[in-house]
Protein backbone atom coordinates (compact mmCIF):
# COMPACT_ATOMS: atom_id res chain seq x y z
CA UNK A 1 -12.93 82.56 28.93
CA UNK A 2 -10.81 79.24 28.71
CA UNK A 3 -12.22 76.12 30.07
CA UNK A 4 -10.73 73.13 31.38
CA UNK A 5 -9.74 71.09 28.54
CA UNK A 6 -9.63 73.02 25.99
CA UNK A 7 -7.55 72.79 22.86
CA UNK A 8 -5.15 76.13 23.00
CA UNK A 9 -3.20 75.81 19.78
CA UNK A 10 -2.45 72.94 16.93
CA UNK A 11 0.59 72.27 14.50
CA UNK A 12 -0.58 70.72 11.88
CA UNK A 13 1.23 68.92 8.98
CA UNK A 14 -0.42 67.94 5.91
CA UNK A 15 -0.23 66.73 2.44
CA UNK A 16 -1.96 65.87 -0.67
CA UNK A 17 -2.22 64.56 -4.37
CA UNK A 18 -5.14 65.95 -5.76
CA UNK A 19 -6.92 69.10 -5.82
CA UNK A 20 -8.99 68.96 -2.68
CA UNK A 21 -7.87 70.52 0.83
CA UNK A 22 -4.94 68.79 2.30
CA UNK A 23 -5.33 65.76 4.60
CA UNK A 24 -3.67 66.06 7.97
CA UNK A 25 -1.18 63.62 8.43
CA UNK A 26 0.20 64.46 11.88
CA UNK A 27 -0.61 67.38 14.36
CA UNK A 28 0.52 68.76 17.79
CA UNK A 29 -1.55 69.43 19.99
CA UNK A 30 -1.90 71.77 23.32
CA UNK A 31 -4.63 71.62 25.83
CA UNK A 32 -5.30 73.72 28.72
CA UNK A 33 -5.37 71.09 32.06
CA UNK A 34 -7.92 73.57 33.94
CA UNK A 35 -9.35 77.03 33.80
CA UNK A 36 -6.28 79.40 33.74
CA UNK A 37 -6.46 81.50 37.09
CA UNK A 38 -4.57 85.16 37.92
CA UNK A 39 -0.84 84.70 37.39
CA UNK A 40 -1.76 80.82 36.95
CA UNK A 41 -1.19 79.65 33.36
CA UNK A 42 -3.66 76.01 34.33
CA UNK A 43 -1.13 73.41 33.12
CA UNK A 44 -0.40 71.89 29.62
CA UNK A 45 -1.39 68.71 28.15
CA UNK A 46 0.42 68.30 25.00
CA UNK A 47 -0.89 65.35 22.31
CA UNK A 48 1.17 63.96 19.49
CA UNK A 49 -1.49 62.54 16.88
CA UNK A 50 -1.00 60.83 13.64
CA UNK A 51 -3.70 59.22 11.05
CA UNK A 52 -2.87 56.08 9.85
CA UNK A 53 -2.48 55.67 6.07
CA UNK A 54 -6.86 54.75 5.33
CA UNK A 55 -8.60 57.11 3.04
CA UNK A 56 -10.28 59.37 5.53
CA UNK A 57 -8.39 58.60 8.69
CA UNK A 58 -8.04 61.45 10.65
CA UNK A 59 -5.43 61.99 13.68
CA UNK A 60 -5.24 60.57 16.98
CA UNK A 61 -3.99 60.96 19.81
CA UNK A 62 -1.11 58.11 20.32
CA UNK A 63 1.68 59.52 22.72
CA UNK A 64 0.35 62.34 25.69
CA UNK A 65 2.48 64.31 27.73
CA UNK A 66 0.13 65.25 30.79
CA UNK A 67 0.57 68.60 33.15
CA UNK A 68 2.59 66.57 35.51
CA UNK A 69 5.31 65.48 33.12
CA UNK A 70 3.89 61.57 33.36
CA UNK A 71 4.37 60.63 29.72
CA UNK A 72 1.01 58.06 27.92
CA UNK A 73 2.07 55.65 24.70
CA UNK A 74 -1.02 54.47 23.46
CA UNK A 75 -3.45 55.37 26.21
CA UNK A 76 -5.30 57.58 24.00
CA UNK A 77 -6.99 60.70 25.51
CA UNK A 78 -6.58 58.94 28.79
CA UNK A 79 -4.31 60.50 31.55
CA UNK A 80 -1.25 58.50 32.04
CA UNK A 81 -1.13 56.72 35.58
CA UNK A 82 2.53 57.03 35.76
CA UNK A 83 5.41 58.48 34.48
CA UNK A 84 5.60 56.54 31.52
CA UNK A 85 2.22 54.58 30.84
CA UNK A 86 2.00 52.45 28.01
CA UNK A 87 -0.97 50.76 26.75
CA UNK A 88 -0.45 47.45 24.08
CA UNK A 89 2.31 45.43 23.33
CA UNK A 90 6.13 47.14 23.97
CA UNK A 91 9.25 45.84 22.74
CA UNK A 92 12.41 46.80 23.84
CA UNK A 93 15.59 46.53 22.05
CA UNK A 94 19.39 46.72 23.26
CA UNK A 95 21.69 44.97 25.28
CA UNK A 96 20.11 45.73 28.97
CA UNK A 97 17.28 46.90 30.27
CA UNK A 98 17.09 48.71 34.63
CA UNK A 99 14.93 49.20 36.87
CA UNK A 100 15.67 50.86 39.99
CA UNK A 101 14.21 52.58 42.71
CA UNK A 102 17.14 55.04 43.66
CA UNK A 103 20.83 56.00 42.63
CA UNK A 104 22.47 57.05 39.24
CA UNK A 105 21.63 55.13 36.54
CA UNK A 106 23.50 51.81 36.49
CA UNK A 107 24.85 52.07 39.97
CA UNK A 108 21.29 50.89 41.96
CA UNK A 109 19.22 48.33 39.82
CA UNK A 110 17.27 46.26 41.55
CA UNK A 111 15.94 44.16 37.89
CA UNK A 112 18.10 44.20 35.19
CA UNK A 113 17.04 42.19 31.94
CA UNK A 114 20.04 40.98 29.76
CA UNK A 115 20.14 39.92 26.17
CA UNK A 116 23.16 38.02 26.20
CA UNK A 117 22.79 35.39 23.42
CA UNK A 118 24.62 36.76 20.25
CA UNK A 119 23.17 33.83 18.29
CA UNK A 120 21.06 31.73 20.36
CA UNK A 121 18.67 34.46 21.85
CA UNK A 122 19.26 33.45 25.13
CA UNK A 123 19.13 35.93 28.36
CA UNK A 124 19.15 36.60 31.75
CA UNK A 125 17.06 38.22 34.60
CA UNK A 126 18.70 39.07 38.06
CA UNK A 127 16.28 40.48 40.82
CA UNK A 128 18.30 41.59 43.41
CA UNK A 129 20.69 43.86 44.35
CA UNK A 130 22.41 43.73 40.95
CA UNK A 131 24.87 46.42 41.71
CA UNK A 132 25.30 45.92 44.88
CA UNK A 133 24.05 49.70 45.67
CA UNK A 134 22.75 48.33 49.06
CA UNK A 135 26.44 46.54 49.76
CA UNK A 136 24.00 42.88 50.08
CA UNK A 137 27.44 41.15 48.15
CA UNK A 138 25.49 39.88 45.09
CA UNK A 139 22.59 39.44 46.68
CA UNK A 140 20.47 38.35 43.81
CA UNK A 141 19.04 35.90 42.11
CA UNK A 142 20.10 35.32 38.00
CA UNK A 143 17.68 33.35 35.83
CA UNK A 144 20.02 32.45 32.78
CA UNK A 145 18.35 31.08 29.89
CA UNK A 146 21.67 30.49 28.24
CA UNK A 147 22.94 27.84 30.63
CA UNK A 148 19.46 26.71 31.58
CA UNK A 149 19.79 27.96 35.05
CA UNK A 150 18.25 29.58 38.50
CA UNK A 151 20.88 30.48 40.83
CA UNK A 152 20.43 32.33 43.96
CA UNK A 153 22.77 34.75 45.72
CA UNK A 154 20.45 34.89 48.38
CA UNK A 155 18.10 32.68 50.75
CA UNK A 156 15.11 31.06 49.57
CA UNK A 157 11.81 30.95 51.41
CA UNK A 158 8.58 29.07 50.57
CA UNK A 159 6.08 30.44 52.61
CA UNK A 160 7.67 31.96 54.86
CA UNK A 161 11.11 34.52 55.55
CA UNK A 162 13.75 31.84 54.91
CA UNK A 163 16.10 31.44 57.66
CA UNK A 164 18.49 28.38 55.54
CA UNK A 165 19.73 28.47 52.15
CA UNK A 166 16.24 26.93 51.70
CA UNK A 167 13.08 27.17 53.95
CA UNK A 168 10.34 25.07 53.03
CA UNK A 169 7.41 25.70 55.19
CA UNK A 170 4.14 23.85 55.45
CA UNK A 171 4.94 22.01 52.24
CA UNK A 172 6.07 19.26 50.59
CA UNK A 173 9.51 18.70 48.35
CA UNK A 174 8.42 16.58 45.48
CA UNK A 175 11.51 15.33 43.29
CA UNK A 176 10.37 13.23 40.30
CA UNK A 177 13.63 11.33 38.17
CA UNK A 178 15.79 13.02 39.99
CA UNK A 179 18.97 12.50 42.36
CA UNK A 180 19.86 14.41 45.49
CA UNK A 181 23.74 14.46 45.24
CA UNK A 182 26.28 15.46 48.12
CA UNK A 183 29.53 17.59 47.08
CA UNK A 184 31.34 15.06 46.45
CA UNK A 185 28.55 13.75 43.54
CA UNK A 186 27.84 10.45 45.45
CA UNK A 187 23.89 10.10 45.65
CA UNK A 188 22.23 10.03 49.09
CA UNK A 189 20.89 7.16 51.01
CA UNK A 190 18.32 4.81 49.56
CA UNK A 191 15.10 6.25 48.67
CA UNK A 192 16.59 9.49 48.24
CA UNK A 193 17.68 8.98 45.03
């Protein structure tokens, strides 16, 4: 009988340089999920492993793809909690980086990170309705590390749902060497400034 958890099959690559019995490098790895029933295969778990380059080291387990598709990076032999579940330090690389809850893929993001610096690193975040999927007429917010900026497409609220362009409630406004400036650039009355 199969159990729960058990290893079905392995793929196993291997190598060596002397003559002993080749040291497994990297293997594939499929698991049965649960007892297999009548007609009822039990779900796969498939493990990529690798050993890292020690004398001795055998595989591990670094990326799992569980029976429900949700994909672990580093989790070990631990069942991912989501689709993709990544455990340590991740680095992405490119020019933009989505997330969205909904919609075709570039159409409904509702984060998008942006390296836009070609040689000064800088970037921007927008946390909104970045492509307007939900017709809000830019209503985001862009943190712009390039220009040193925070600009809202939207109302702010402190505390509370904002009903102004900014709603301060049971709070204080602290401005420290700073100006408060009408649109014409002339400061406000004395002690504002």
């Amino acid at each position: 009988t199969i159990s729960a958890g058990q290893d079905l099959g392995i793929l196993m690559f291997g190598g060596r340089d002397d003559g002993s019995t080749s040291y497994v490098s990297s293997e594939i790895l499929g698991t049965v999920f649960q007892a297999p029933g009548s007609g009822a295969g039990g779900g796969g778990i498939l493990k990529l492993r690798t050993a890292s380059a020690s004398t001795g080291a055998s595989p591990v387990t670094r990326v799992l793809i569980d029976n429900n598709g949700k994909v672990g990076v580093g989790t070990s032999n631990t069942t991912p909690l989501a689709t993709l579940h990544v455990d340590g330090t991740s680095y992405f690389r490119g020019e933009s980086f989505q997330v969205a809850k909904t919609g075709a893929i570039g159409t409904s993001a509702g984060i998008e990170f942006l390296a836009v610096g070609a040689s000064s690193g800088g970037g921007q975040i927008k946390i909104g309705d970045v492509d307007d999927y939900w017709g809000g007429s830019n209503s985001y917010s862009t943190w712009d590390t390039d220009n040193e900026t925070l600009v809202h497409g939207i109302k702010v609220g402190i505390n509370r749902t904002p009903t102004e362009l900014l709603h301060i409630w049971k709070g204080s406004l602290f401005i420290e060497d700073s100006g408060i400036r009408d649109a014409n650039g002339d400061y406000g009355s004395a002690g504002q400034n």
